[in-house]
Protein backbone atom coordinates (compact mmCIF):
# COMPACT_ATOMS: atom_id res chain seq x y z
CA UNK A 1 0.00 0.00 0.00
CA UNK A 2 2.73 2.48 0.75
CA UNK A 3 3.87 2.32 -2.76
CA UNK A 4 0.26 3.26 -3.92
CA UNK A 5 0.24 6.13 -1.81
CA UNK A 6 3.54 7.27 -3.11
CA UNK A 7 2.44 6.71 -6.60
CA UNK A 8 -0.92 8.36 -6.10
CA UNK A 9 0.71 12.01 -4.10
CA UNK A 10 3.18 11.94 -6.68
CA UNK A 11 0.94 11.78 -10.26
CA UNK A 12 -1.78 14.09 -7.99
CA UNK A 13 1.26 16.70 -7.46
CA UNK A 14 2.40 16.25 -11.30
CA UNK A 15 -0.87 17.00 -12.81
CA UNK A 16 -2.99 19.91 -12.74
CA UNK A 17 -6.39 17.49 -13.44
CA UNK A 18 -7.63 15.34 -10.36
CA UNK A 19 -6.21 11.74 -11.07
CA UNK A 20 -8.29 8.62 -10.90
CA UNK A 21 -8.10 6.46 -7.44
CA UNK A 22 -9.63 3.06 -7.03
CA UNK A 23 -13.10 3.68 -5.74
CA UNK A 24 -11.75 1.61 -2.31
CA UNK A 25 -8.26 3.63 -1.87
CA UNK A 26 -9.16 5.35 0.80
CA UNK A 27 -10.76 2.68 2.69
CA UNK A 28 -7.60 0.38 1.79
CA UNK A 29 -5.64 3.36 3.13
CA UNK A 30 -7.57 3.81 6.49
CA UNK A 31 -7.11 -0.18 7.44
CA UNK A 32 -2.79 0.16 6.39
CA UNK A 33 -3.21 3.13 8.65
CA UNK A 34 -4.95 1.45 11.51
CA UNK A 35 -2.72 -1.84 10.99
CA UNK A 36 0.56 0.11 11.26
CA UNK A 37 -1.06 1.93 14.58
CA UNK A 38 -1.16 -1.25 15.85
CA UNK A 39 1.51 -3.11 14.91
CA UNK A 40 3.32 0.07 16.41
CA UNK A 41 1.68 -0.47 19.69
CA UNK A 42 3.35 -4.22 19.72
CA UNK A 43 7.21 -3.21 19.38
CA UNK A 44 9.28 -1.44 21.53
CA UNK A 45 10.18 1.81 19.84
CA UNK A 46 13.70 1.47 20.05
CA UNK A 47 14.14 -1.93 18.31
CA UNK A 48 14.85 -1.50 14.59
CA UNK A 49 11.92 -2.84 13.64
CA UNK A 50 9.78 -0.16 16.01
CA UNK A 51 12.05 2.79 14.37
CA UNK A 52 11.38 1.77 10.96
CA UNK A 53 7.69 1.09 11.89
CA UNK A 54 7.42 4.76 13.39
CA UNK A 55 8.99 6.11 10.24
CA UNK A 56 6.74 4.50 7.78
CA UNK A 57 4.17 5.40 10.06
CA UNK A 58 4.73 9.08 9.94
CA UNK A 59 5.50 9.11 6.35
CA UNK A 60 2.27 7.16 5.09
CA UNK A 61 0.41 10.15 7.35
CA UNK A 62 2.04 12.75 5.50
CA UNK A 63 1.43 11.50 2.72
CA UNK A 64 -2.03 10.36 2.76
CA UNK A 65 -2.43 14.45 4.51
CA UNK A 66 -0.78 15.31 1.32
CA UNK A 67 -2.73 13.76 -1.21
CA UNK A 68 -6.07 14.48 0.13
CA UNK A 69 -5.30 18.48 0.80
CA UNK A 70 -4.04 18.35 -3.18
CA UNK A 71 -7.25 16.72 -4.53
CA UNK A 72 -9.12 18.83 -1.97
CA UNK A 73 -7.52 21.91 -3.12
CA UNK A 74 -8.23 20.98 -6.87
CA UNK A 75 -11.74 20.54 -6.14
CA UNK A 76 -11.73 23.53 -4.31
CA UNK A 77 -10.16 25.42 -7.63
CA UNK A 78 -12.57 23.76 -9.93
CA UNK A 79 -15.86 24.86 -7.78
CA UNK A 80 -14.70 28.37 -7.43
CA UNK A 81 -13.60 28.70 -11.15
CA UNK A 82 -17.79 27.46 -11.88
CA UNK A 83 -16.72 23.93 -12.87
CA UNK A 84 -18.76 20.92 -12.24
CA UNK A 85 -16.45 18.64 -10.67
CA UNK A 86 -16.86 14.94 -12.83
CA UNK A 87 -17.48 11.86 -10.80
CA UNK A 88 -14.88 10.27 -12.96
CA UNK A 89 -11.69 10.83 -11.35
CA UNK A 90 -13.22 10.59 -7.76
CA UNK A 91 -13.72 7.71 -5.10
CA UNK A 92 -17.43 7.51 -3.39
CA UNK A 93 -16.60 9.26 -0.34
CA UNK A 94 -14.62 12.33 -2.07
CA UNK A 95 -18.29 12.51 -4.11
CA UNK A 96 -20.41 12.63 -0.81
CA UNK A 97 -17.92 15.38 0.47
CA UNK A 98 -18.04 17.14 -3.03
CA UNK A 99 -21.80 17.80 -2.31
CA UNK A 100 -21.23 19.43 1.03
CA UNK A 101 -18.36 21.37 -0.08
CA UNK A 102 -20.64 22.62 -3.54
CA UNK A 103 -23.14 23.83 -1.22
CA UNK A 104 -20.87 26.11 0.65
CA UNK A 105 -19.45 27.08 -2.52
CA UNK A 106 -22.47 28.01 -4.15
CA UNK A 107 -23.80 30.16 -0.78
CA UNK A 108 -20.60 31.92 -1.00
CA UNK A 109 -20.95 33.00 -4.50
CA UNK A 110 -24.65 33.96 -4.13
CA UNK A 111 -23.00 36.03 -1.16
CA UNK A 112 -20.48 37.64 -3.30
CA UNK A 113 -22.97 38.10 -6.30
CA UNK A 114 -25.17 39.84 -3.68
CA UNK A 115 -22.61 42.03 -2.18
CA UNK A 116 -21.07 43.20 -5.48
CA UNK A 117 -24.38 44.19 -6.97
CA UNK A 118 -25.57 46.21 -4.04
CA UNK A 119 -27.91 43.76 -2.44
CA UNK A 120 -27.89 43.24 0.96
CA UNK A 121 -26.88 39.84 2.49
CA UNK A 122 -26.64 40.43 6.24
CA UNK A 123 -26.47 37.44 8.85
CA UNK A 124 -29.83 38.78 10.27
CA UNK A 125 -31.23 37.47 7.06
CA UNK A 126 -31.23 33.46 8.61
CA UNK A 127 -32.26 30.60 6.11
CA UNK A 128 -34.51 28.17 7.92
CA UNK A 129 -33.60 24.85 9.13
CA UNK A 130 -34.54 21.96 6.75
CA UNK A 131 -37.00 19.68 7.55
CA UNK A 132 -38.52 16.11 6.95
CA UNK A 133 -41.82 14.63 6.44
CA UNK A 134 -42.10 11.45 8.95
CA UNK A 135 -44.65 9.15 9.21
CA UNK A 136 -44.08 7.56 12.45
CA UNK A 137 -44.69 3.65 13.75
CA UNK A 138 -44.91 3.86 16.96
CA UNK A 139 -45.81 6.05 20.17
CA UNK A 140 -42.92 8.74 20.72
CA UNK A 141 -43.58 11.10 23.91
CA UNK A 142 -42.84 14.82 23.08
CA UNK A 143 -39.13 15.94 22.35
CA UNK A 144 -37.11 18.84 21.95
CA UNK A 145 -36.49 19.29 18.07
CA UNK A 146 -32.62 20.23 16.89
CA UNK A 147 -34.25 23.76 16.53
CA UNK A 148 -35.05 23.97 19.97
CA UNK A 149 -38.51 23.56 19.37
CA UNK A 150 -41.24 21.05 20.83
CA UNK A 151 -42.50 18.46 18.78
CA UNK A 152 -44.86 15.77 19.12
CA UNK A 153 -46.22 13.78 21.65
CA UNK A 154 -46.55 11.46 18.29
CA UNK A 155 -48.62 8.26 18.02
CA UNK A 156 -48.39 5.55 15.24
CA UNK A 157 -49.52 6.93 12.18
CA UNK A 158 -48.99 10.44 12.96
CA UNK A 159 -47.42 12.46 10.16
CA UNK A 160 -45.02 15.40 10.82
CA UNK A 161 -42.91 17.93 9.61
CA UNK A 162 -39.17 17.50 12.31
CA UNK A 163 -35.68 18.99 11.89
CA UNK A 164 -33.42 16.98 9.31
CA UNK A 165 -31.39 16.19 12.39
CA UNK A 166 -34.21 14.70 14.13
CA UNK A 167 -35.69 13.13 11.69
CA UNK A 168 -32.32 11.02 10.56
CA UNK A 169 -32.39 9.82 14.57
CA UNK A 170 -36.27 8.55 14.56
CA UNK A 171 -35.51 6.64 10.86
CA UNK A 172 -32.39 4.91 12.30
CA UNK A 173 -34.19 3.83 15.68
CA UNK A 174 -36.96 2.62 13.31
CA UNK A 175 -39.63 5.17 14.96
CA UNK A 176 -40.65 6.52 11.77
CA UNK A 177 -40.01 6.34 8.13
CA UNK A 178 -39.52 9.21 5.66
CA UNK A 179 -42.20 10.52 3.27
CA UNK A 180 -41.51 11.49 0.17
CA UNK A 181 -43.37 14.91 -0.42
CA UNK A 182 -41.65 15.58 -4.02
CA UNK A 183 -44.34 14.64 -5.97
């Protein structure tokens, strides 16, 4: 694995385009990490084996640092240039961040567009929290929402409109499912 690594930080700091990474590098990466951790923990750091084991250690974290903050920063480019950022050279997980990172990108350019044509765009002006449409299954007593509002008591059936925060807690503990409202 460490000569993957090397090979993938060096052709990401060669090329100016985002290069392609097996869709499980990352993964791959996090268990080498995690195995070296440990193997670390086993050896007395001042064998030869525990020196070498720190240094490759050390040098698979910089590296692995390295090659993320590179991609990252040629996302990062590509966004704020107006780009749509392909799926193609990207792993699963670098998409799902993508999405979070597009969304800040894109409020920051409405915020720029706003201030540079006069608009006003003050933080008093507060966009609402997002919420979900739950049906739930079964008899929830009343709770304080993510919002810091009250919501329910809720019985089996019930239909309601909770925080995106709260809502991904009652769908995981199977106390409700999602409707879909997009139709």
């Amino acid at each position: 694995m460490y000569d993957e690594l090397y090979e993938a930080w060096r052709k990401e700091k060669e090329n100016v385009e985002i290069q392609r990474l097996s869709n499980d590098f990352f993964f791959r990466l996090t268990q080498y990490v995690k195995r070296l951790r440990e193997e670390a923990r086993m050896l007395d750091g001042k064998t030869t084996r525990g020196r070498l084991l720190f240094c490759e250690s050390r040098n698979v974290r910089k590296l692995g640092r390295g090659l993320i903050q590179l991609r990252y920063r040629k996302i990062l480019r590509m966004l704020m240039a107006g780009e749509t950022v392909g799926r193609e050279g990207l792993t699963d997980d670098e998409v799902r961040v993508i999405g979070e990172v597009a969304a800040l990108t894109e409020s920051y350019q409405n915020f720029l567009k706003a201030v540079l044509s006069g608009r006003s765009f003050g933080v008093e002006v507060k966009e609402k929290p997002k919420k979900r449409v739950l049906r739930f299954l079964k008899e929830i007593p009343a709770v304080v929402g993510a919002d810091l509002k009250t919501y329910g008591p809720f019985k089996p059936e019930d239909v309601a409109s909770v925080p995106v925060e709260n809502a991904r807690v009652f769908v995981k503990q199977g106390l409700a499912v999602e409707v879909d409202v997009s139709s």
